[in-house]
C-alpha atoms as a PDB file:
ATOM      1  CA  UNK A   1       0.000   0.000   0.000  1.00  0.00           C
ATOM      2  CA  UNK A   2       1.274   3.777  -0.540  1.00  0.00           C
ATOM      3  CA  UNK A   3       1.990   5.959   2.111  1.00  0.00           C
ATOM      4  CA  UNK A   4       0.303   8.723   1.001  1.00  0.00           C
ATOM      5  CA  UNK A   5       0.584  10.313   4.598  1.00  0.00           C
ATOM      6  CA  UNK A   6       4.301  10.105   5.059  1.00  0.00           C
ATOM      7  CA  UNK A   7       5.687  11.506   2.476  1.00  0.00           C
ATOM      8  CA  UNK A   8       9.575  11.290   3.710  1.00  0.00           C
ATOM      9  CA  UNK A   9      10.974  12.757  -0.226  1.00  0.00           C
ATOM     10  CA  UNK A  10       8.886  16.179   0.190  1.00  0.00           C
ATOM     11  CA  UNK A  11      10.913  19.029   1.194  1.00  0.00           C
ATOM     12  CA  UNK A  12       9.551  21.935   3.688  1.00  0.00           C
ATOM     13  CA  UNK A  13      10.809  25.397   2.457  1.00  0.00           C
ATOM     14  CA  UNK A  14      11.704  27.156   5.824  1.00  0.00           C
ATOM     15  CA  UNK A  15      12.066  30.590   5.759  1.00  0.00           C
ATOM     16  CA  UNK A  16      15.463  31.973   6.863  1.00  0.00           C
ATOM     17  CA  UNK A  17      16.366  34.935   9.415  1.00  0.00           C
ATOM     18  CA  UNK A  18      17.594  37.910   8.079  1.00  0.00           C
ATOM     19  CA  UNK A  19      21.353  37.250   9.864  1.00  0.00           C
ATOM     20  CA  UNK A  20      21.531  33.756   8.324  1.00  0.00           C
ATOM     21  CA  UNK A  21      20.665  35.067   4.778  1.00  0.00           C
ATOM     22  CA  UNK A  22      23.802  36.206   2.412  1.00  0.00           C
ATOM     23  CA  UNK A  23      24.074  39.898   0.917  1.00  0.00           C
ATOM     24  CA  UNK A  24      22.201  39.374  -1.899  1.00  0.00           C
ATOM     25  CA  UNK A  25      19.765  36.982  -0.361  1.00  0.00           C
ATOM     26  CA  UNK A  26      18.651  40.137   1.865  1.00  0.00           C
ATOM     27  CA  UNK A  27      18.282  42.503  -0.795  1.00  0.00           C
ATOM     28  CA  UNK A  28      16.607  40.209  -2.945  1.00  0.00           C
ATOM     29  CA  UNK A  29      14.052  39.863  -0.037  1.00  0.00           C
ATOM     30  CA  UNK A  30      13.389  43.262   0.421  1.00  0.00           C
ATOM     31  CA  UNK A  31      12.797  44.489  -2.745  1.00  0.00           C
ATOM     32  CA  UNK A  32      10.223  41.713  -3.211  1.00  0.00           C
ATOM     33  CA  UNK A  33       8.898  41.501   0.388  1.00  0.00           C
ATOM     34  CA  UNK A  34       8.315  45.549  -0.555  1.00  0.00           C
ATOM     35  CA  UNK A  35       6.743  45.316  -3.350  1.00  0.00           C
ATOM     36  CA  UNK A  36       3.986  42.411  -2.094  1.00  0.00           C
ATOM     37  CA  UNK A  37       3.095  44.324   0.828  1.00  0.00           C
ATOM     38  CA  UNK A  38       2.780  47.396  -0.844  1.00  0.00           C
ATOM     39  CA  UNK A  39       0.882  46.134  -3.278  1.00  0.00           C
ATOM     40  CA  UNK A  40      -1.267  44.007  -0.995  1.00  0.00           C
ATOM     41  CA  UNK A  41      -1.577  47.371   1.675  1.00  0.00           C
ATOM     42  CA  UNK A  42      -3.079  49.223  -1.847  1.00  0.00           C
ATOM     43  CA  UNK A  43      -5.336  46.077  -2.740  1.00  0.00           C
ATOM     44  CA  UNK A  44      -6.745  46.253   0.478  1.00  0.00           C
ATOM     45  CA  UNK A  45      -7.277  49.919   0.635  1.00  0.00           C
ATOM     46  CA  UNK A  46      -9.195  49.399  -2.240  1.00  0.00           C
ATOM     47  CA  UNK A  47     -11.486  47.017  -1.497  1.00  0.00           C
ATOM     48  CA  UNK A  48     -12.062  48.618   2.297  1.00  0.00           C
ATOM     49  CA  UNK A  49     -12.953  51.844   0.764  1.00  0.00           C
ATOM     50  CA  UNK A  50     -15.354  49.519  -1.989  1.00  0.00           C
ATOM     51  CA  UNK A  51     -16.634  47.978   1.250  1.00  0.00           C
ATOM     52  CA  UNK A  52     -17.499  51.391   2.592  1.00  0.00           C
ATOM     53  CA  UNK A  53     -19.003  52.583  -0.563  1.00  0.00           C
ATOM     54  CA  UNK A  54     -21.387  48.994  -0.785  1.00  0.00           C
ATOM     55  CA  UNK A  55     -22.020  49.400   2.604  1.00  0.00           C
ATOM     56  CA  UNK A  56     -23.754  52.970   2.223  1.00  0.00           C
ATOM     57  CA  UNK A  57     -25.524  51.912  -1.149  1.00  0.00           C
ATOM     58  CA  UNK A  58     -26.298  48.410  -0.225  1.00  0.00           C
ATOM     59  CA  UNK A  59     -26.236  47.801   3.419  1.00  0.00           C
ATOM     60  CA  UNK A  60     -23.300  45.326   5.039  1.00  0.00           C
ATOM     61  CA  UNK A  61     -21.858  42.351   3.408  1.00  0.00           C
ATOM     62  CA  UNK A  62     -19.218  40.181   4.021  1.00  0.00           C
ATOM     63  CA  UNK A  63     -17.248  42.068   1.283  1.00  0.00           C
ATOM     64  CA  UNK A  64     -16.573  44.717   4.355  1.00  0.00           C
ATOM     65  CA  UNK A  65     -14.432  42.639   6.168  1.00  0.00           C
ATOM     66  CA  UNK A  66     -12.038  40.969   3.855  1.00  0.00           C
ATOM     67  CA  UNK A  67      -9.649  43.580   4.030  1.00  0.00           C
ATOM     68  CA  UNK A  68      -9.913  43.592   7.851  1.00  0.00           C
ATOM     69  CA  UNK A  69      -8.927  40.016   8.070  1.00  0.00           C
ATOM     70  CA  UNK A  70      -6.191  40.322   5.575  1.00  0.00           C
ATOM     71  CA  UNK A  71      -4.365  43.305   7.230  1.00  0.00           C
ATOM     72  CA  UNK A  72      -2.642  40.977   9.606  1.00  0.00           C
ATOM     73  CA  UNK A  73      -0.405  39.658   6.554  1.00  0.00           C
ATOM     74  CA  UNK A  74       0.685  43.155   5.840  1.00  0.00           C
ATOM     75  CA  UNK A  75       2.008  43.829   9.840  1.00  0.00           C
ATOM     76  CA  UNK A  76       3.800  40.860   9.309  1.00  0.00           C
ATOM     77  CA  UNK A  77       5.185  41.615   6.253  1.00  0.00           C
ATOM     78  CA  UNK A  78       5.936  45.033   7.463  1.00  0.00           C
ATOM     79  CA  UNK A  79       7.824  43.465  10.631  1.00  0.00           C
ATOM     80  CA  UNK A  80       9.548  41.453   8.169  1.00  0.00           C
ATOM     81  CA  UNK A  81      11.070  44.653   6.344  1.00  0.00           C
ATOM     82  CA  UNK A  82      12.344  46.274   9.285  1.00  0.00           C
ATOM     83  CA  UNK A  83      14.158  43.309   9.948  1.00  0.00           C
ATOM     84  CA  UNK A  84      15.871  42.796   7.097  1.00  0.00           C
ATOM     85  CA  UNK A  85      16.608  47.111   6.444  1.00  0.00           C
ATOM     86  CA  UNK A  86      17.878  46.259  10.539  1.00  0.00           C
ATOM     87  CA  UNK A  87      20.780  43.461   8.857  1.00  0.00           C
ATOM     88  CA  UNK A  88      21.294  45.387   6.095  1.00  0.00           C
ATOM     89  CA  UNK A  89      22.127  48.090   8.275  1.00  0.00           C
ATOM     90  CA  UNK A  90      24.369  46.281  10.247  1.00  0.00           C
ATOM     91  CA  UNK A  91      26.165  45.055   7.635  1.00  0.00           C
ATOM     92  CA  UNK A  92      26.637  48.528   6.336  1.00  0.00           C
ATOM     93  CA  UNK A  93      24.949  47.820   2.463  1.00  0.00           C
END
């Protein structure tokens, strides 16, 4: 029978702390961590002023609180930034 539960050959990507990751690897990050949760920030702006604007024509919907319960990415993400511009400081690049 196949193990279908156990997969021992499937490799976990684990996410690295800025003081483990090389020069590049850190700059790499933080122009595309930037640019995701700048973009997502904007997206969500977006759709919570849409929410706002439905919620006046048409009365609540569950449309209103999809951005709400998506912000929590973007702190993260924004966390995640200052960590990295912290190493890169450090490292004087």
């Amino acid at each position: 029978m196949f193990d279908i539960w156990n997969n021992k050959n499937q490799t976990i990507m684990k996410s690295k702390k800025p003081a483990e990751m090389t020069n590049d690897e850190l700059l790499k990050n933080k122009k595309t961590f930037s640019a995701v949760t700048y973009t997502l920030a904007g997206m969500l702006l977006v759709l919570f002023g849409m929410g706002i604007y439905l919620s006046i024509k048409k009365g609540f919907s569950a449309l209103s609180v999809v951005p709400i319960a998506l912000m929590p990415i973007v702190i993260i993400n924004l966390n995640t930034i200052k960590e990295i511009n912290k190493e890169i400081k450090l490292r004087n690049l």
